[in-house]
Every structure is written in structure tokens, then in C-alpha cells.
N, C-alpha and C. Protein backbone atom coordinates (compact mmCIF):
# COMPACT_ATOMS: atom_id res chain seq x y z
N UNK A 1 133.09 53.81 62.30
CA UNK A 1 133.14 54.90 63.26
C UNK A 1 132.60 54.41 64.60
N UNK A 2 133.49 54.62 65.88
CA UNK A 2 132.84 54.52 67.19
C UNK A 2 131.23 54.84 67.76
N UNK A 3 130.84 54.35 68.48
CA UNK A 3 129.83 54.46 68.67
C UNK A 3 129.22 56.27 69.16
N UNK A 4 130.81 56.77 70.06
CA UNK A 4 130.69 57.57 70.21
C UNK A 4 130.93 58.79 69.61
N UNK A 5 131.61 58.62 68.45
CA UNK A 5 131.85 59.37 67.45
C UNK A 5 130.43 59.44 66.76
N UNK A 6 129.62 58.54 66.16
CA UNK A 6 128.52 58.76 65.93
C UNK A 6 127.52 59.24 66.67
N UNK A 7 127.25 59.28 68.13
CA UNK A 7 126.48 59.80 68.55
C UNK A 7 126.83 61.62 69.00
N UNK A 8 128.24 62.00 68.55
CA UNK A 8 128.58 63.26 68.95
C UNK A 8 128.42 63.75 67.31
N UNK A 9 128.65 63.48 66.11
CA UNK A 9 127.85 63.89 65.06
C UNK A 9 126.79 64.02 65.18
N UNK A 10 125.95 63.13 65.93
CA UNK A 10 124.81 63.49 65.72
C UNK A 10 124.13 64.88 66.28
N UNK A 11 124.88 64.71 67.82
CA UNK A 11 124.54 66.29 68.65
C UNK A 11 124.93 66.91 67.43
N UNK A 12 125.89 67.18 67.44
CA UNK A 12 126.43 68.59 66.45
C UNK A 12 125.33 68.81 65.05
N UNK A 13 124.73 67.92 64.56
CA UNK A 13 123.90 68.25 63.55
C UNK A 13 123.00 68.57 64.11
N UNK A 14 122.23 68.36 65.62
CA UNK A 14 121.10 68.70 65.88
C UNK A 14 121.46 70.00 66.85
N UNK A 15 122.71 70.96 66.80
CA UNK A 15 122.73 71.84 67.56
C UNK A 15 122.15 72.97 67.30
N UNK A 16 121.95 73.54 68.15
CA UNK A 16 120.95 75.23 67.43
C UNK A 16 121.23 76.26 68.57
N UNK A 17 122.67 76.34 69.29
CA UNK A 17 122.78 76.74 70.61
C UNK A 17 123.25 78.08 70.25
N UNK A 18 123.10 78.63 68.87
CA UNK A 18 123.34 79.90 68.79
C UNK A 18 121.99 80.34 67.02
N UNK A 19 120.80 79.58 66.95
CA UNK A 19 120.69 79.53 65.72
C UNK A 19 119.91 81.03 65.70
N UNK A 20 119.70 81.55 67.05
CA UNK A 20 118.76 82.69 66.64
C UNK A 20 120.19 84.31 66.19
N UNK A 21 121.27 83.79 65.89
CA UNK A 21 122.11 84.78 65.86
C UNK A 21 122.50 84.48 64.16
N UNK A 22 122.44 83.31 63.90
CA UNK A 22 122.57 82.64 62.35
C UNK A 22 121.39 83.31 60.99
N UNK A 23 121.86 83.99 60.23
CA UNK A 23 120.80 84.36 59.62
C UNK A 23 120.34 83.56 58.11
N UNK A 24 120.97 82.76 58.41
CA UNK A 24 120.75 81.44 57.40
C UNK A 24 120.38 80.16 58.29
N UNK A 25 119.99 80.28 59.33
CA UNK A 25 119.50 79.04 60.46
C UNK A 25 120.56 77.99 60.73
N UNK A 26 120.53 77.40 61.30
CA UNK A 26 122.19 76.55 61.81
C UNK A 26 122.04 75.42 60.41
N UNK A 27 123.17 74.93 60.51
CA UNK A 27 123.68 73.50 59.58
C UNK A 27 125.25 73.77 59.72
N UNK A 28 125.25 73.10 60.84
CA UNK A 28 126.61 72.99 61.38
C UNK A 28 127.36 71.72 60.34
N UNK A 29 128.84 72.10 60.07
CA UNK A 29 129.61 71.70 58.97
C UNK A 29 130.84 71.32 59.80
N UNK A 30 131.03 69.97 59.73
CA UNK A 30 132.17 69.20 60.07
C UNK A 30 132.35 67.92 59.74
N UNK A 31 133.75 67.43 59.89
CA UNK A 31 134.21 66.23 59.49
C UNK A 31 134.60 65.56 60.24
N UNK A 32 134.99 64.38 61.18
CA UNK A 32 136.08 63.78 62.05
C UNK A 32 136.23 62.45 62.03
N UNK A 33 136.66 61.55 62.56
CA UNK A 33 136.85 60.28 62.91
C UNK A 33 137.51 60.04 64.23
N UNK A 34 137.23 59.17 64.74
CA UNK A 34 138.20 58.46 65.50
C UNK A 34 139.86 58.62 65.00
N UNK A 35 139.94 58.22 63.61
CA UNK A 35 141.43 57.40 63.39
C UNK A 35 141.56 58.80 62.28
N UNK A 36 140.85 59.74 62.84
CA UNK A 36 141.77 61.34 61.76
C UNK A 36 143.13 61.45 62.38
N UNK A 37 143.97 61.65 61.23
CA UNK A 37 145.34 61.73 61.46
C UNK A 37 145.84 62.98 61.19
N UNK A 38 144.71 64.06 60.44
CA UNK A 38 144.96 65.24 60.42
C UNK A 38 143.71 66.02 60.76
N UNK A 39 144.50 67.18 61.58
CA UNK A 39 143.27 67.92 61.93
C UNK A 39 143.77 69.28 61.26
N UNK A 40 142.63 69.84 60.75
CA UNK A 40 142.18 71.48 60.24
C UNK A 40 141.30 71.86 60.62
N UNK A 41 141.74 72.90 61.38
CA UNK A 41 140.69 73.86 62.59
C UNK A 41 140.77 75.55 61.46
N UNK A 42 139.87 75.69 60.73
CA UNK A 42 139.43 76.81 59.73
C UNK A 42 138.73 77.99 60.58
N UNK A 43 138.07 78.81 59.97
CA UNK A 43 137.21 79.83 60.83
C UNK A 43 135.64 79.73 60.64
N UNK A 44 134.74 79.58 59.80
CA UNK A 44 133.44 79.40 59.54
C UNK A 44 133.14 79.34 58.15
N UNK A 45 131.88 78.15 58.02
CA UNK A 45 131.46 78.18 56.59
C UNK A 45 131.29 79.74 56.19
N UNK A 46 130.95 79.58 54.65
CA UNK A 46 130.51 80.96 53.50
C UNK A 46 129.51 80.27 53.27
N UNK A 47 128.60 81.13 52.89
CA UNK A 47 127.34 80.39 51.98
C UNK A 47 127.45 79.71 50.94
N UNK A 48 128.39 79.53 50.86
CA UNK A 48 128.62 78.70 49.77
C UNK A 48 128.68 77.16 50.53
N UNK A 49 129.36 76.73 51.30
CA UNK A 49 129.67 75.48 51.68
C UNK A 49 128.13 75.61 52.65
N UNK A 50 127.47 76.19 53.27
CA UNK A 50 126.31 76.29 54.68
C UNK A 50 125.50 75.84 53.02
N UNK A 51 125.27 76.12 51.89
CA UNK A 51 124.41 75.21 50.77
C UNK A 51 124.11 73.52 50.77
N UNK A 52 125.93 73.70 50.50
CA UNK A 52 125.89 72.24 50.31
C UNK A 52 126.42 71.20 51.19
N UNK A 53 126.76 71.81 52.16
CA UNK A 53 126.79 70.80 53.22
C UNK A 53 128.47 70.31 53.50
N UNK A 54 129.03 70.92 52.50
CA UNK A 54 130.03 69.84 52.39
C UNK A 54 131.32 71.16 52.82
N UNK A 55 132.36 70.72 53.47
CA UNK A 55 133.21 72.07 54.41
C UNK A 55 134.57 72.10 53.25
N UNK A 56 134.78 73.21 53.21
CA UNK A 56 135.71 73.77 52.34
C UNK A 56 135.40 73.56 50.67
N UNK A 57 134.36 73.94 50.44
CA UNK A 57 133.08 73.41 48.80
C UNK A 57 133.46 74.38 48.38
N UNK A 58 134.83 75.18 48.04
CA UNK A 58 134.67 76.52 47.47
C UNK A 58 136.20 76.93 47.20
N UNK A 59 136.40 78.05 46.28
CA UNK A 59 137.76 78.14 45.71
C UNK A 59 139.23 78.02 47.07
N UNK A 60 138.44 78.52 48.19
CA UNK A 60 139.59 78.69 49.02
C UNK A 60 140.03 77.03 49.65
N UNK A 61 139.34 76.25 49.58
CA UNK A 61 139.05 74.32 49.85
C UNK A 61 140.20 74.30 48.18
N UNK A 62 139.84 74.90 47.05
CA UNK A 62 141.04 74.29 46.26
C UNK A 62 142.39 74.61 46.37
N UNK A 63 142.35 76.05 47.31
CA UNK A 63 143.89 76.31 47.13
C UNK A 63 144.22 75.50 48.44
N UNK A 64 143.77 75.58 49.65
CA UNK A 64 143.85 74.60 51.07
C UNK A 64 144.29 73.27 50.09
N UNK A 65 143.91 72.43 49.46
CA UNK A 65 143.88 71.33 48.91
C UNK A 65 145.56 71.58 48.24
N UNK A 66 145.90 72.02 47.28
CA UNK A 66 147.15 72.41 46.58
C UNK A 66 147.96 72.51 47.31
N UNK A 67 147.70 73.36 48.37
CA UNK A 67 148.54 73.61 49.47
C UNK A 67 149.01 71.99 50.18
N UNK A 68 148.35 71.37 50.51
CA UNK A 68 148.55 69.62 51.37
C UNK A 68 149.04 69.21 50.38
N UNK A 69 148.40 69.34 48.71
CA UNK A 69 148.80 68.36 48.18
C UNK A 69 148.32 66.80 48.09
N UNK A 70 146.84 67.34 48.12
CA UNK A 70 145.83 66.38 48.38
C UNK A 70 144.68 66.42 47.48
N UNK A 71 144.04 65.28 46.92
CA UNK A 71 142.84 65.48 46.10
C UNK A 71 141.80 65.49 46.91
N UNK A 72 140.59 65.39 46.47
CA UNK A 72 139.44 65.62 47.22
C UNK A 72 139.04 64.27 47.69
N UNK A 73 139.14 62.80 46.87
CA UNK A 73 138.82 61.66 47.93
C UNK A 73 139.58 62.07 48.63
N UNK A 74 140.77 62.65 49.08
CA UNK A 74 141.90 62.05 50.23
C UNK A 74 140.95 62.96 51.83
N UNK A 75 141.20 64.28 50.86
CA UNK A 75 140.61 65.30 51.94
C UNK A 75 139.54 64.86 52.77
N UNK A 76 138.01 64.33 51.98
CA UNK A 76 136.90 64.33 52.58
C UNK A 76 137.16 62.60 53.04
N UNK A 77 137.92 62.49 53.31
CA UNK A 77 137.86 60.77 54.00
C UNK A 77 137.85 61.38 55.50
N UNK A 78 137.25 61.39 56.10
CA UNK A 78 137.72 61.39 57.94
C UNK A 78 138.13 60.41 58.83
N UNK A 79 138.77 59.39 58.16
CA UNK A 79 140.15 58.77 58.70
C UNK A 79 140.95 59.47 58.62
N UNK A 80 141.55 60.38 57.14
CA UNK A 80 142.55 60.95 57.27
C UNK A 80 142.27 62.55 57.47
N UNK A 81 141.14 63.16 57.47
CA UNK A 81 141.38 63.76 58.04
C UNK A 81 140.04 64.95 58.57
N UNK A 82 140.12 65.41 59.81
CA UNK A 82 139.45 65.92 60.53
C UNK A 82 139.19 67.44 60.08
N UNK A 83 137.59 67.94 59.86
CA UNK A 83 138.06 69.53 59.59
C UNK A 83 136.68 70.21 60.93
N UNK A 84 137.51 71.02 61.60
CA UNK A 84 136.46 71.24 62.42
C UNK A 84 136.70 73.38 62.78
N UNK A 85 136.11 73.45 62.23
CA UNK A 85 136.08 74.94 62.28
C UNK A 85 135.76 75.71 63.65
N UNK A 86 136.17 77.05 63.53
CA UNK A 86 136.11 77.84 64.86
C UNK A 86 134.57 77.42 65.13
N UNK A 87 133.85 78.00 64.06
CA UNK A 87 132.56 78.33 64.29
C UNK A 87 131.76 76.70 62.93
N UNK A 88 130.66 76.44 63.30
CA UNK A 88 130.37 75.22 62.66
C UNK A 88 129.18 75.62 61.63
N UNK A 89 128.65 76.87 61.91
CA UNK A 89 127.49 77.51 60.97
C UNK A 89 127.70 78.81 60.22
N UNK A 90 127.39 78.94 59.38
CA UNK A 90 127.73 80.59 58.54
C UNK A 90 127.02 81.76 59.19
N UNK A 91 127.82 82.51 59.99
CA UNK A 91 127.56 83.19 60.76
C UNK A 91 127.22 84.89 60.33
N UNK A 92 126.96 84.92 58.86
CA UNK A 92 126.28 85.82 58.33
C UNK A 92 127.04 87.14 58.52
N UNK A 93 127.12 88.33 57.24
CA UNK A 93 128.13 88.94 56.87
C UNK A 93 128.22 90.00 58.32
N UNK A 94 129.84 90.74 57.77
CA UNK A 94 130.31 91.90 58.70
C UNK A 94 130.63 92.96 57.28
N UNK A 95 131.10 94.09 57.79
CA UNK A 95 131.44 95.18 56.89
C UNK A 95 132.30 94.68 55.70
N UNK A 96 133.14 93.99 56.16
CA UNK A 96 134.06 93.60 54.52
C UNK A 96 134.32 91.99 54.72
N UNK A 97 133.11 91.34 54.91
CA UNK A 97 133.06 90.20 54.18
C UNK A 97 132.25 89.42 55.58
N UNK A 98 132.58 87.99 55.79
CA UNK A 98 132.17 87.22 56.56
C UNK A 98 131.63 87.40 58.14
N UNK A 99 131.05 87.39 58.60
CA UNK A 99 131.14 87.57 59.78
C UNK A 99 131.96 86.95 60.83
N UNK A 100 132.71 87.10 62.14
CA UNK A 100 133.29 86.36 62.74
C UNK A 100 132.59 85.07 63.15
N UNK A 101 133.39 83.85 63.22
CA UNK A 101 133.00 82.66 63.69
C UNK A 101 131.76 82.87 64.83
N UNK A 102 131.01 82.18 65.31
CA UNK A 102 129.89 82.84 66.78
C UNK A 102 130.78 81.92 67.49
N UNK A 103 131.08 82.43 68.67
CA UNK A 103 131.82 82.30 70.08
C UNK A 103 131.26 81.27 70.85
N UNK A 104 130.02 80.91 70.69
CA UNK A 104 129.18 79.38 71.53
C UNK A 104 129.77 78.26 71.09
N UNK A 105 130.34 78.35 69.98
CA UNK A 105 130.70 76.90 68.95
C UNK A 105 131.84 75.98 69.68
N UNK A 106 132.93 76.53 69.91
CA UNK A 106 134.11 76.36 69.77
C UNK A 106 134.35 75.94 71.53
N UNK A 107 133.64 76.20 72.19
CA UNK A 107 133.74 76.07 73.22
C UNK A 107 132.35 74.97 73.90
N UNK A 108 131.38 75.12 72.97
CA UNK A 108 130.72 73.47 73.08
C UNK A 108 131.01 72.27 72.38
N UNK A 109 131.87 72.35 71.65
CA UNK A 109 132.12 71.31 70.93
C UNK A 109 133.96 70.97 70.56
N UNK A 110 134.41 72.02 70.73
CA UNK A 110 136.03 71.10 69.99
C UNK A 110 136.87 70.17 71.60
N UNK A 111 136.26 70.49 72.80
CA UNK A 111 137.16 69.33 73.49
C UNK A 111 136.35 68.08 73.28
N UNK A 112 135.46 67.88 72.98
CA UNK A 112 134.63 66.59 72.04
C UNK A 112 135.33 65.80 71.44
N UNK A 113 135.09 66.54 70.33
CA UNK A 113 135.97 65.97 69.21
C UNK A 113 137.61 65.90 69.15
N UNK A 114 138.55 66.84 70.30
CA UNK A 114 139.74 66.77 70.16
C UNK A 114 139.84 65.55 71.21
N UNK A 115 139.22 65.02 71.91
CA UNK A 115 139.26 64.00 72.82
C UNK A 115 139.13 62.66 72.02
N UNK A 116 138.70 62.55 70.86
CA UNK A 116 138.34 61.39 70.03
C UNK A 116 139.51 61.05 69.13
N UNK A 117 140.47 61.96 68.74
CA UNK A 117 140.98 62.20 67.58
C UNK A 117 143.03 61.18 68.39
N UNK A 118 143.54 61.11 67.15
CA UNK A 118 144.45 60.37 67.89
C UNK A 118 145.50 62.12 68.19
N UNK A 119 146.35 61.36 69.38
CA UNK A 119 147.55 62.35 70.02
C UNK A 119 148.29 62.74 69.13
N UNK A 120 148.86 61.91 68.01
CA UNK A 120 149.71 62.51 67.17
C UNK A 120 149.35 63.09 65.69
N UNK A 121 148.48 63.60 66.12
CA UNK A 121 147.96 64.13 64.93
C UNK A 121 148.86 65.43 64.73
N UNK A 122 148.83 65.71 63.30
CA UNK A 122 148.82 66.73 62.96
C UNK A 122 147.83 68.04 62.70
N UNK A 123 147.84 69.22 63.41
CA UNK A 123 146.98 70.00 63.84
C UNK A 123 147.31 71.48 62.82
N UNK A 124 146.53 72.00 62.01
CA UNK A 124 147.01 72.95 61.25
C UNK A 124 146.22 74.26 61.05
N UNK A 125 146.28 75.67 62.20
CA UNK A 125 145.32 76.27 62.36
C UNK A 125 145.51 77.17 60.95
N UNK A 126 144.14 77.24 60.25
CA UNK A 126 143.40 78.13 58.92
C UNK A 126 143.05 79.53 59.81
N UNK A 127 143.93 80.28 59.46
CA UNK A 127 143.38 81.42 60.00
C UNK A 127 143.66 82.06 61.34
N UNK A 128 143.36 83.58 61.41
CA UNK A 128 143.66 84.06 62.62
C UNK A 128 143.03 83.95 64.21
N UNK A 129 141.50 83.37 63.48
CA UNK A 129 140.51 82.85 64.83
C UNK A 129 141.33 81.75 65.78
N UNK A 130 141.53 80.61 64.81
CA UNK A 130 141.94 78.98 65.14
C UNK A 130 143.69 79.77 65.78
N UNK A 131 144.23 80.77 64.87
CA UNK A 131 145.43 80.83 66.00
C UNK A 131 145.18 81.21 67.20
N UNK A 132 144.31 81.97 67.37
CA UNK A 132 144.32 82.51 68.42
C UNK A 132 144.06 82.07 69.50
N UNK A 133 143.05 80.92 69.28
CA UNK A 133 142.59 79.83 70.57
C UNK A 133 143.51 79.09 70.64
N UNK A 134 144.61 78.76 69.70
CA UNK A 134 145.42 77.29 69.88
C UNK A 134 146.93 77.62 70.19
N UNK A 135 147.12 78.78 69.36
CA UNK A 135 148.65 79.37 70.08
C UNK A 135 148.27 80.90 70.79
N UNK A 136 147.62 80.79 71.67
CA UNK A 136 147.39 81.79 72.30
C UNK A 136 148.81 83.05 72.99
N UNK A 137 150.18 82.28 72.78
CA UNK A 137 151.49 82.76 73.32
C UNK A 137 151.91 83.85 71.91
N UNK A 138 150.88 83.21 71.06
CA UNK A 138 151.44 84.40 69.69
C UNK A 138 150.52 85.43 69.15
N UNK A 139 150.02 85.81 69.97
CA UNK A 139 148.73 86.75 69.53
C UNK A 139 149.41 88.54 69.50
N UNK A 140 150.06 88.63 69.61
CA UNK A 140 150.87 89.90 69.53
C UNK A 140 151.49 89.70 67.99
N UNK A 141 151.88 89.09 67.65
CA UNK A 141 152.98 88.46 66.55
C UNK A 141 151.87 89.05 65.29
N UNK A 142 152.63 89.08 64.27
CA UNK A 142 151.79 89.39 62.86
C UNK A 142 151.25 87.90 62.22
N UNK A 143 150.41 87.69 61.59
CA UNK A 143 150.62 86.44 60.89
C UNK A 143 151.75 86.40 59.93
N UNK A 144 152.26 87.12 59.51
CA UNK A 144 153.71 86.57 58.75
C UNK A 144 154.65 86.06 60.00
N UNK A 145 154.87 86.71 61.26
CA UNK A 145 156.04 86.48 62.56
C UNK A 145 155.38 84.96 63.15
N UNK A 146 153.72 84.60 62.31
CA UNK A 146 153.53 84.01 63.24
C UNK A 146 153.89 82.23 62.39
N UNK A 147 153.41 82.52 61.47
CA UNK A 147 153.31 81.46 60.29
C UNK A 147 155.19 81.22 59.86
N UNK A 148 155.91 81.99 60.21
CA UNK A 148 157.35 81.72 59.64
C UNK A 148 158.19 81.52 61.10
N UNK A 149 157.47 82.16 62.55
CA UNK A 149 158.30 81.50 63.46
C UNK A 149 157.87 79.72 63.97
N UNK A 150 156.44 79.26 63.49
CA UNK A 150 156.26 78.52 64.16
C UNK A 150 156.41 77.19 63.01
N UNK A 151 156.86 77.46 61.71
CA UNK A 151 157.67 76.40 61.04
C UNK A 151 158.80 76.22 61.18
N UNK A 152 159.73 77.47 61.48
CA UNK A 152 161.07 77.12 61.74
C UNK A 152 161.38 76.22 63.55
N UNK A 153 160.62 77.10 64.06
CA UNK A 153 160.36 76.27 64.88
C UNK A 153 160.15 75.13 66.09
N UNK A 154 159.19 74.76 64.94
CA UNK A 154 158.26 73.14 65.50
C UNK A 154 159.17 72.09 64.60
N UNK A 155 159.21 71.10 66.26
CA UNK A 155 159.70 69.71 65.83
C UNK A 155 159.16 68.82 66.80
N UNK A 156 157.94 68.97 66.97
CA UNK A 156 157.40 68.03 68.00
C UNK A 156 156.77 67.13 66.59
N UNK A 157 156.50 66.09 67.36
CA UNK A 157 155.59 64.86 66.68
C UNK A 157 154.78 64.94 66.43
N UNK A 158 154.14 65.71 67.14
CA UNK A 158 152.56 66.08 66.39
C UNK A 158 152.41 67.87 66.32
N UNK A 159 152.75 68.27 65.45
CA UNK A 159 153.35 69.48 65.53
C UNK A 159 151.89 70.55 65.31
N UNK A 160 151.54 71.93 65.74
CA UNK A 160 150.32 72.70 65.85
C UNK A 160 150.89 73.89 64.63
N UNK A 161 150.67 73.63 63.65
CA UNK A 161 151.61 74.91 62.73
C UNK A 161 150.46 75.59 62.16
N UNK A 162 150.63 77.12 61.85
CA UNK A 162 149.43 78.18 61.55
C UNK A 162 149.84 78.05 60.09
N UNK A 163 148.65 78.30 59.58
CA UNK A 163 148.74 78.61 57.97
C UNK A 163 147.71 79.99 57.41
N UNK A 164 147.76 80.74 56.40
CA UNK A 164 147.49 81.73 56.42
C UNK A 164 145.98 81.36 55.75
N UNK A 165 144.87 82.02 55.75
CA UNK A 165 143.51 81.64 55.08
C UNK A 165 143.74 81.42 53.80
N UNK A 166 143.47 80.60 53.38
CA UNK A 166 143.55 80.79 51.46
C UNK A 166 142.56 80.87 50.52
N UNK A 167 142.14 82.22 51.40
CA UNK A 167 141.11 82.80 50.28
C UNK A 167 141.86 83.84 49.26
N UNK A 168 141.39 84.30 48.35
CA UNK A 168 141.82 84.92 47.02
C UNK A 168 142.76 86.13 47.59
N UNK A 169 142.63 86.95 48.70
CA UNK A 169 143.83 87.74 49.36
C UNK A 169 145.02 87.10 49.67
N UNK A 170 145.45 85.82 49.96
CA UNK A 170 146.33 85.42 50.37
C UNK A 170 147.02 85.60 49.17
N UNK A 171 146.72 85.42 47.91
CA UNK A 171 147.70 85.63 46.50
C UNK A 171 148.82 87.15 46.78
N UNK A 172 148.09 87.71 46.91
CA UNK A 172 148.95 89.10 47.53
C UNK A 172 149.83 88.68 48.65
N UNK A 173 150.13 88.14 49.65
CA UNK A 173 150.47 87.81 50.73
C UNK A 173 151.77 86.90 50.46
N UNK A 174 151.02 85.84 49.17
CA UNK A 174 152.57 85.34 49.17
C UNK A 174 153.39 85.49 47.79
N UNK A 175 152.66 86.23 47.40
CA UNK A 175 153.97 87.37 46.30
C UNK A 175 154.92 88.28 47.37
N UNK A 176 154.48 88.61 48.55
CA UNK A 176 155.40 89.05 49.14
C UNK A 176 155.77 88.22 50.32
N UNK A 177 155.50 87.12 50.23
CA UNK A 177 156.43 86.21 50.93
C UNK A 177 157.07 84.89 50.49
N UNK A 178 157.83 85.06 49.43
CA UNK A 178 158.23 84.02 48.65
C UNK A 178 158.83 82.90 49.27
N UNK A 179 158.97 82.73 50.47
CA UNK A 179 159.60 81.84 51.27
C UNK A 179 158.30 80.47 51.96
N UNK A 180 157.37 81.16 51.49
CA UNK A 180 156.03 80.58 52.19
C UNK A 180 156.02 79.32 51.42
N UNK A 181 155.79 79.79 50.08
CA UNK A 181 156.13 78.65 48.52
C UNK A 181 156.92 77.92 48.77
N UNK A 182 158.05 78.56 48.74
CA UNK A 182 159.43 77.90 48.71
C UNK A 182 159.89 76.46 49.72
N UNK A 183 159.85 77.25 50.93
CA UNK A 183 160.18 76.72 52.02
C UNK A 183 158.55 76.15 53.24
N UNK A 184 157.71 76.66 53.48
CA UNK A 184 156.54 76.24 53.80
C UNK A 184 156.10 74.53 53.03
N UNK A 185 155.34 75.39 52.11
CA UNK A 185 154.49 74.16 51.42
C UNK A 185 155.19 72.87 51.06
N UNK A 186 156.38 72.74 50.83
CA UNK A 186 157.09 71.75 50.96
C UNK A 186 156.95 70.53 51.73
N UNK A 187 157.27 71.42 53.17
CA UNK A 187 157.35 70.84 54.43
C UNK A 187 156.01 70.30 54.80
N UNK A 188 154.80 70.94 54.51
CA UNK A 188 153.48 70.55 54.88
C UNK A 188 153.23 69.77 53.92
N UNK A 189 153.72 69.68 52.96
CA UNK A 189 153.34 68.40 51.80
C UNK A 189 153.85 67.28 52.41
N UNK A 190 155.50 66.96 53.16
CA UNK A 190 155.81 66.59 53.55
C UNK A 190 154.98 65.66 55.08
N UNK A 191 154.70 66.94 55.78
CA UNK A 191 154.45 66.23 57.19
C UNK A 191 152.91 65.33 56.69
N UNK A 192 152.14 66.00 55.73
CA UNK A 192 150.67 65.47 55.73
C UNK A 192 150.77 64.00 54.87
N UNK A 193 152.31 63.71 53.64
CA UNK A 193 152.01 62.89 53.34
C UNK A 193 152.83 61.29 54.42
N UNK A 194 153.05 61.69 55.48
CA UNK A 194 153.71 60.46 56.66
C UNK A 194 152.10 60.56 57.32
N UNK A 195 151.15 61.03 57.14
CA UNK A 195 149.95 60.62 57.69
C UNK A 195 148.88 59.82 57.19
N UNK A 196 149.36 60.13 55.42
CA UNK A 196 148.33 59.43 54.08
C UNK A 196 148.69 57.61 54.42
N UNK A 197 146.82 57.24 54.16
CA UNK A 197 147.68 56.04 54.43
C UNK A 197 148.24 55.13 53.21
């Protein structure tokens, strides 16, 4: 790893620029490299992963995983691939479940790390937070208008495609979108394995 890649891990572990809003104290959770060839921009740890340190440590990291079509050496290598969330600390609950990502994160730290990472990466926003900062032209759109217009699509080289959260609700989501299976995951099995090395 670059010199400067190591010394911007290091900020990020020693950040605390929102810890008095954290009710589990910061332990910011990320992955990257220089030579990541894939990037996954998610929304914020659960207490479950803010435990152990380790980002996507939990059932929704196995269906994300199924989904690529990737085992877990492949995932946690950060050559291949980068996971850098809206928010980098577990930002402690809301009425029906997680709390939103905290808003300081994402804006001290991802032109950092997107400056390190190579151009043709593949970029794959988890969720409605990460769409919203990265395809900001589709924020009206549903996530079904948004996730089925921007596979049909994208044909750039390093293509920015939304994917839906895959936590245990998404099972509902794609019983009624059988095309997601079908025609989706295919293609992303596809694009992620021209990045494996």
C-alpha cells in the first residue's frame, strides 16, 4: 500500500469529527487500496460490524457477497476491492431501525479515497444514501425506476450502477421484481468478475 494510502487510513481511524453524535463512540469502518478495482459505497455500519471491526460482518455482507458472486477472501482483499460507506461509524438507532449515515463523514473523507482508487473502477451504490450523492439526476425516480433504468442503461467503462440494500427486506422486493435475479445479477457477476484478478 502507498505511502499515502497508509497515512489516510490512518486519519480515518483516528477520526472523531462527529463522535459526540455516535452513541457507541466512533470506529470508523473501511476498506481501500490504491489498486481497488471495485468500489462499494454502502450506508453505515450496524452494531454488529461497529463490534468487530470488520464492514459488511453480517447477514446482509452474505447476500451483497452472493449477489457479486464472491467469497469472503476475494471481498476483504482491498486490491480488489474498496468498501467505503456513506457514513464510516454506527450512527445509532431511528424509529424503525438504523439511524441515517451522520452527514460529516462523506464529505471529509470520500474525495480522499476516490482520488487514490483507479479511474476504471467499478462503482456500485448499496442503497438509497450512496444513490443519492452519486446519481444525484435520479433522486425523483423510485429505487425500482432507479436500479432497472441505470442497468439497462450504462455502458461506460467504468460504469456507477445502484443496487438495492440487501438486508432481509429486499427478499420482498425481489419476489416482485423477478427481472433483478434474472437479468441484474448476472450482469454484475459478470462486470465484477473482468475485475477479479
Amino acid at each position: 500500500m502507498s505511502d499515502q494510502a497508509t497515512a489516510l487510513h490512518r486519519d480515518i481511524a483516528a477520526c472523531t469529527l462527529c463522535a459526540e453524535h455516535l452513541p457507541l463512540g466512533p470506529r470508523p469502518v473501511v476498506q481501500f487500496s490504491p489498486q481497488s478495482r471495485i468500489l462499494i459505497i454502502g450506508q453505515a455500519p450496524g452494531t454488529r460490524v461497529h463490534t468487530s471491526g470488520v464492514p459488511w460482518d453480517d447477514d446482509s455482507g452474505d447476500r451483497l457477497r452472493d449477489w457479486l458472486g464472491m467469497d469472503k477472501d476475494t471481498f476483504y482483499d482491498p486490491d480488489v476491492l474498496a468498501l467505503m460507506p456513506m457514513g464510516f461509524c454506527y450512527p445509532g438507532k431511528a424509529n424503525s431501525g438504523d439511524a441515517p449515515p451522520r452527514k460529516e463523514c462523506a464529505p471529509a473523507w470520500h474525495d480522499s479515497i476516490l482520488a487514490l482508487l483507479p479511474e476504471t473502477r467499478l462503482t456500485l451504490l448499496v442503497g438509497a444514501y450512496a444513490q443519492s450523492q452519486y446519481l444525484p439526476d435520479t433522486r425523483k425516480l423510485t429505487l425500482t425506476e432507479r436500479v432497472r433504468t441505470a442497468w439497462l442503461d450504462n455502458a461506460d467503462p467504468a460504469p456507477i450502477l445502484p443496487l438495492p440494500h440487501p438486508s432481509w427486506r429486499v427478499r420482498m422486493w425481489m419476489s416482485k421484481h423477478p427481472w433483478y435475479e434474472s437479468e441484474v445479477l448476472p450482469r454484475l457477476r459478470k462486470e465484477v468478475a473482468k475485475r477479479l484478478p
